[in-house]
Protein backbone atom coordinates (compact mmCIF):
# COMPACT_ATOMS: atom_id res chain seq x y z
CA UNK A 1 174.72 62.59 99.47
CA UNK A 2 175.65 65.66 97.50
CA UNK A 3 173.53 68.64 97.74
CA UNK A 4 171.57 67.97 94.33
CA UNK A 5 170.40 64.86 96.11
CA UNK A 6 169.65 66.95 99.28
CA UNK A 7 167.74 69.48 97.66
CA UNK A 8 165.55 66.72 95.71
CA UNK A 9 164.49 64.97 98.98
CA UNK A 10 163.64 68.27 100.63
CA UNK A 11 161.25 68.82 97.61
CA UNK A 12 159.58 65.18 97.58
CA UNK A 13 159.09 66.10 101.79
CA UNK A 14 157.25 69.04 100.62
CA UNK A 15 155.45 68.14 98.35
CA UNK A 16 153.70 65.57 100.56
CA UNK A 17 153.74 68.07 103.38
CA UNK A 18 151.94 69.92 100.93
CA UNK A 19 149.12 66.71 99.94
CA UNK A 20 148.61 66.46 104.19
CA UNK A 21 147.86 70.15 104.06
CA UNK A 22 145.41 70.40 101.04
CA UNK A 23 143.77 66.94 102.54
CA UNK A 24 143.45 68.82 105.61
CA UNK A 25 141.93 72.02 104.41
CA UNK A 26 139.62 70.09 102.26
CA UNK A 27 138.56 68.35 105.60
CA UNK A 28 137.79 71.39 107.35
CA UNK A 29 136.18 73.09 104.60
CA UNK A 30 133.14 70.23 104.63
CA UNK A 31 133.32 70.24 108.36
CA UNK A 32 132.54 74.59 107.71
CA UNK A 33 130.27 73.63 105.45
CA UNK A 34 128.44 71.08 107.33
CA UNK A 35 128.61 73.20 110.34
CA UNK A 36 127.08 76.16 108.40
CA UNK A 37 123.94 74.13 107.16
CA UNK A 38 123.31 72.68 110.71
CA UNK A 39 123.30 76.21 111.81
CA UNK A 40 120.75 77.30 108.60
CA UNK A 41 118.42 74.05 109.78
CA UNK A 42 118.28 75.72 113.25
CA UNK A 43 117.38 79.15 112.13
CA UNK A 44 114.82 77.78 110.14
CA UNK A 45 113.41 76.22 113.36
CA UNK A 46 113.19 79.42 115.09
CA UNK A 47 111.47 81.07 112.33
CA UNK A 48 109.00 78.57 112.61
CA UNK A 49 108.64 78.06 116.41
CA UNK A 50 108.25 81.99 115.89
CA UNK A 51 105.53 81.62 113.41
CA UNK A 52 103.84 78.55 115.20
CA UNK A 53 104.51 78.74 118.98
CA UNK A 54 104.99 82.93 119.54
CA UNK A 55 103.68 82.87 122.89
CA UNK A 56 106.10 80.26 124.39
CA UNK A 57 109.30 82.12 125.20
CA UNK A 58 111.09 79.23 126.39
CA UNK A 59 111.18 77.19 123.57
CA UNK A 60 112.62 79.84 121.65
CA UNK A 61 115.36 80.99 123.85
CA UNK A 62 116.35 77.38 124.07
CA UNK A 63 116.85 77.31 120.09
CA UNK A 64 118.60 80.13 120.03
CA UNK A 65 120.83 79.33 122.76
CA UNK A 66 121.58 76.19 120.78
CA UNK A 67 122.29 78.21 117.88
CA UNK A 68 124.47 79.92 119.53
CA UNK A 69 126.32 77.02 120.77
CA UNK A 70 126.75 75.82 117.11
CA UNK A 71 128.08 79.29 116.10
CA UNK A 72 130.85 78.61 118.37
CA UNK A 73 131.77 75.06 117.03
């Protein structure tokens, strides 16, 4: 194999290198995004277990300990 032919293969290898890596990124940009509007649903929760259910602390704290939890994923 001369070193045209060498070259040419390397390319081909990158190029679908390249496919796995766009694949990939597109991947974990909807599992972002899907992360990000499971953590919007859960701050709307606690806004409303603020507005309905002020006086009970521990329903609260659990929500936003959940929330937290999902910032972290």
């Amino acid at each position: 194999m001369n070193e045209l032919e060498h070259v040419e293969k390397e390319i081909v290898a990158l190029k679908g290198r390249r496919t796995s890596l766009c694949a990939a990124l597109k991947e974990q940009k909807q599992l972002n995004h899907d992360a990000q509007a499971k953590v919007h649903e859960v701050e709307e929760d606690i806004a409303t277990l603020d507005n309905i259910a002020p006086f009970d602390d521990a329903i609260v704290e659990d929500s936003k300990a959940n929330l937290e939890i999902l910032r972290k994923t």
